[in-house]
Protein backbone atom coordinates (compact mmCIF):
# COMPACT_ATOMS: atom_id res chain seq x y z
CA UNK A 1 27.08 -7.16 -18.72
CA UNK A 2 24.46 -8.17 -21.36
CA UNK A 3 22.36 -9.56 -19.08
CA UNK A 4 22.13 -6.85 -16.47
CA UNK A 5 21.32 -4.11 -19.68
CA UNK A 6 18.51 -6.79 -20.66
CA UNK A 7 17.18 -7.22 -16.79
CA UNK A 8 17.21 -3.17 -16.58
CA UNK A 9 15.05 -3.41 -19.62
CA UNK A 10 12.14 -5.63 -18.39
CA UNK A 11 12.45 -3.80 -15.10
CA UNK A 12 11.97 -0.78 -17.16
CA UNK A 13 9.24 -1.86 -19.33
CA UNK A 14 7.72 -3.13 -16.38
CA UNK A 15 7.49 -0.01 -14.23
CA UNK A 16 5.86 1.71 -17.20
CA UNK A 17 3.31 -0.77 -17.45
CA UNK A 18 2.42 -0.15 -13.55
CA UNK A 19 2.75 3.24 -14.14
CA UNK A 20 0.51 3.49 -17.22
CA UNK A 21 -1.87 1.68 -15.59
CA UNK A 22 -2.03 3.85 -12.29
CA UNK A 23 -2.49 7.04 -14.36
CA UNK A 24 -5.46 5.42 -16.34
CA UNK A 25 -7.35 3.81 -13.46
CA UNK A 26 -6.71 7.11 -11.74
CA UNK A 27 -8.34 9.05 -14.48
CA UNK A 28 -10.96 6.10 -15.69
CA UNK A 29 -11.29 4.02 -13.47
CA UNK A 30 -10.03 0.21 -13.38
CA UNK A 31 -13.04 -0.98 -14.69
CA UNK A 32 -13.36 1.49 -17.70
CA UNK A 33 -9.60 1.19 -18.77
CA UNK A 34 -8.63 -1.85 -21.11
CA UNK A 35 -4.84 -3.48 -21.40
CA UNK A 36 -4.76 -1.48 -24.95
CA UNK A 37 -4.50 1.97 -23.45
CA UNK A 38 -2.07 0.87 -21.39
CA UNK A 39 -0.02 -0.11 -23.91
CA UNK A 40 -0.33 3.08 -25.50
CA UNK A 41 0.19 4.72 -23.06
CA UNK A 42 3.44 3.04 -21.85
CA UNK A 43 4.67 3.53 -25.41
CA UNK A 44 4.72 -0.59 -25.44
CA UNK A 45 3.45 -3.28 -28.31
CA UNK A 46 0.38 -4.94 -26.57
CA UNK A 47 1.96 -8.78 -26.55
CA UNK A 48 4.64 -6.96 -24.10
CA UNK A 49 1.80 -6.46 -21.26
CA UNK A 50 1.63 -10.35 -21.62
CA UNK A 51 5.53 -11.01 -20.76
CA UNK A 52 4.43 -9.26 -16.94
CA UNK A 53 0.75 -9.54 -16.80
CA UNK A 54 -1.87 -12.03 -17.14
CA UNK A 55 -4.27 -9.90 -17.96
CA UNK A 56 -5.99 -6.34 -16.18
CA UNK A 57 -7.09 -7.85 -13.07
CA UNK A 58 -3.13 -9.34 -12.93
CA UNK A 59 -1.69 -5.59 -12.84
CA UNK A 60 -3.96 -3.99 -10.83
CA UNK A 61 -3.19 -6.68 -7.97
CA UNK A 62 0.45 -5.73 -8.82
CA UNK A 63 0.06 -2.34 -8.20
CA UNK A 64 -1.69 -2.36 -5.45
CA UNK A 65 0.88 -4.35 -3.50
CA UNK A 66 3.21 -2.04 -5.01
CA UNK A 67 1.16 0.83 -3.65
CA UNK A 68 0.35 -0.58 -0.26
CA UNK A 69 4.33 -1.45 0.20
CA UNK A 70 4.96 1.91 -0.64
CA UNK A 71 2.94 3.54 1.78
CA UNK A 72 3.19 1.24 4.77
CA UNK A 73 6.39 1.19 4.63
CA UNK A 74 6.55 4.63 4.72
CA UNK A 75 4.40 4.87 7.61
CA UNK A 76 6.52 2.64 9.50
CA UNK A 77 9.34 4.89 8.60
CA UNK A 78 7.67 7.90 9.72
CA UNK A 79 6.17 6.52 13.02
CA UNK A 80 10.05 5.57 14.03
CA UNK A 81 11.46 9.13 12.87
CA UNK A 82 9.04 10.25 16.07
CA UNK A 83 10.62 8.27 18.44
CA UNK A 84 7.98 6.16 19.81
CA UNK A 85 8.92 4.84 23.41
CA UNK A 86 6.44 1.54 23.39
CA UNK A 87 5.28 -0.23 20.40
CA UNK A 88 1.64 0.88 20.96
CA UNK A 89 2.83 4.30 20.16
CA UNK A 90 4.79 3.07 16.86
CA UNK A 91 1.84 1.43 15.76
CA UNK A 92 -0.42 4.74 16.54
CA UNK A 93 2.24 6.60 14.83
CA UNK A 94 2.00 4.17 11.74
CA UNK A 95 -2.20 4.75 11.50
CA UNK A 96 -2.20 8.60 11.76
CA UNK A 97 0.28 8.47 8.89
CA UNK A 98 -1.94 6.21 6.74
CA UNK A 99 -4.80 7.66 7.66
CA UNK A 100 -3.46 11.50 6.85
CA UNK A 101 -1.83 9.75 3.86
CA UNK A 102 -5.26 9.09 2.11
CA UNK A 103 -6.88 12.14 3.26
CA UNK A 104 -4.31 13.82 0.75
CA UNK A 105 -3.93 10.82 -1.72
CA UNK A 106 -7.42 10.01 -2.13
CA UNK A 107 -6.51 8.50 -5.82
CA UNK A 108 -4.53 5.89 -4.25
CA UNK A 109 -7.07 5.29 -1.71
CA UNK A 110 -9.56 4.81 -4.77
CA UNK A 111 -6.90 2.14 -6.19
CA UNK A 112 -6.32 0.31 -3.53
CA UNK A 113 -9.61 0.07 -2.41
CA UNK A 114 -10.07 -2.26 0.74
CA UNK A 115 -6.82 -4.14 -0.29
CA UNK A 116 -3.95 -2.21 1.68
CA UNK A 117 -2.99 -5.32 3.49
CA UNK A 118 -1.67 -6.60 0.18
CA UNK A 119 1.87 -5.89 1.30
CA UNK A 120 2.10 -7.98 3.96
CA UNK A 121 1.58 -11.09 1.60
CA UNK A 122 5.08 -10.29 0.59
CA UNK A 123 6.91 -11.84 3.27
CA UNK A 124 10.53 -10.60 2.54
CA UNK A 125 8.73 -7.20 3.03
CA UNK A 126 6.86 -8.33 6.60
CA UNK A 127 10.38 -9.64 7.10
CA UNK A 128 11.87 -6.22 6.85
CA UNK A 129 9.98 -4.60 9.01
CA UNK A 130 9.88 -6.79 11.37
CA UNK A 131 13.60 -6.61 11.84
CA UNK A 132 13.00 -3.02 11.37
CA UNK A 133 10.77 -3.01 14.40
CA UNK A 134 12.72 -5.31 16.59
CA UNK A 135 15.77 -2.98 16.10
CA UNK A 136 13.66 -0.49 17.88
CA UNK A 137 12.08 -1.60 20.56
CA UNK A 138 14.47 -4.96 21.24
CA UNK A 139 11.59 -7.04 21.62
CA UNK A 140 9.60 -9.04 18.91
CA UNK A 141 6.18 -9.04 18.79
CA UNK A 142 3.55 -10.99 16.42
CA UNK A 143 3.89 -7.11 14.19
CA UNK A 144 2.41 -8.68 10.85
CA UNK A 145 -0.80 -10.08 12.67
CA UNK A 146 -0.50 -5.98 14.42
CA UNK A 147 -0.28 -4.65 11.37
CA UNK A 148 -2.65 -6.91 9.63
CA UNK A 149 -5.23 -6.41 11.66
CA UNK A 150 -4.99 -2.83 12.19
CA UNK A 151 -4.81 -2.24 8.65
CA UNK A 152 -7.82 -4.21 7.83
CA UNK A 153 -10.12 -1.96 10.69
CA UNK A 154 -8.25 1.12 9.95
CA UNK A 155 -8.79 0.92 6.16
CA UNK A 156 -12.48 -0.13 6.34
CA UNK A 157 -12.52 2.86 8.36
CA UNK A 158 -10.49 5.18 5.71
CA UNK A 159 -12.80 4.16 2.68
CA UNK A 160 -16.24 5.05 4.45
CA UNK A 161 -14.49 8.07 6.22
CA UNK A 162 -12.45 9.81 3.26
CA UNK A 163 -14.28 7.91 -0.02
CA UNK A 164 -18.37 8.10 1.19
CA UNK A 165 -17.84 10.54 3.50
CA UNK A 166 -19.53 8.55 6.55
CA UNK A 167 -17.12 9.34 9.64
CA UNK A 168 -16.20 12.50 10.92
CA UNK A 169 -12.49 13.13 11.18
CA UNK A 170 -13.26 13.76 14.85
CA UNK A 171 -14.50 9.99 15.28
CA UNK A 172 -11.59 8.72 13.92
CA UNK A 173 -9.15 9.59 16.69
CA UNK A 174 -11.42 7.84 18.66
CA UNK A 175 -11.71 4.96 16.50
CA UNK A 176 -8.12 4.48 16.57
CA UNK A 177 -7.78 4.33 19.93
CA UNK A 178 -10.62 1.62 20.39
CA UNK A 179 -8.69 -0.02 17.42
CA UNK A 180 -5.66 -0.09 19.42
CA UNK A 181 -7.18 -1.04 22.76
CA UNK A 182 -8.87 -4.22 20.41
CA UNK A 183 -5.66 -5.33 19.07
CA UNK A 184 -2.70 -4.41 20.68
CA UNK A 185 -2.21 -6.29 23.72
């Protein structure tokens, strides 16, 4: 019993240290935030952010897998709930999400960056999905090189589009259909 209170605790420390952090680079900026704000901020002694974190670079990697898992996954989720009847149309499902997702979240789009395919370095969470995806559509196909790739081209696309303003929206219906045609066979 002990134990469990203690994991809870770390668990609990440790989500306010991501979560500190993710308000400050939102506000700041990563570069312009330092570990001792964080700290503060997560109502922590600063030699606790060493017990999870090597150091800033270390948590900002963290949460952007966190982030990226977060919102692929929900993507994935979403695509399904439409009832795609091929995978092409899961996988176009899973873009427009991502794609509207940042047009409203443009914060986490400024976290992440170019680094959404962080999540599917995790491979208990490519394994998820893929299971996820094979209970759909009874078929298995290669979906973390899918998503991978699509990802990658979609948010390239995304960070000109919504962060430098670059791409109409209108091009980007039509970029995701050359995407797909590219790398869906």
């Amino acid at each position: 019993m002990k134990e469990t209170g203690v994991i809870e605790k770390k668990t609990l420390k440790e989500r306010a240290l991501l979560n500190s952090a993710y308000d400050l680079f939102v506000k700041k900026g990563i570069n312009k935030t330092v570990i001792s704000e964080i700290t503060e901020n997560a109502g922590v002694a600063k030699g606790t952010f060493y017990l999870y974190f090597t150091d800033k670079q270390d948590i900002s990697k963290k949460l952007k897998i966190r982030l990226s898992k977060k919102i692929v996954k929900e993507a994935c989720h979403k695509s399904l709930e439409n009832s795609p009847e091929i995978y092409e149309e899961f996988l176009q499902g899973v873009i427009v999400y991502i794609y509207d997702y940042f047009k409203i979240n443009r914060d986490e789009l400024e976290i992440l960056g170019k680094s959404l395919s962080l999540c599917l370095s995790d491979s208990e969470f490519s394994d998820k999905l893929a299971a996820l995806v094979l209970s759909k559509f009874g078929w298995e196909n290669d979906l973390n090189k899918d998503l991978f790739l699509l990802i990658e081209a979609l948010n390239g696309i995304m960070y000109s589009n919504i962060m430098q303003g670059r791409i109409k929206d209108w091009e980007v219906e039509e970029i995701i259909s050359i995407i797909l045609k590219k790398y869906v066979q």
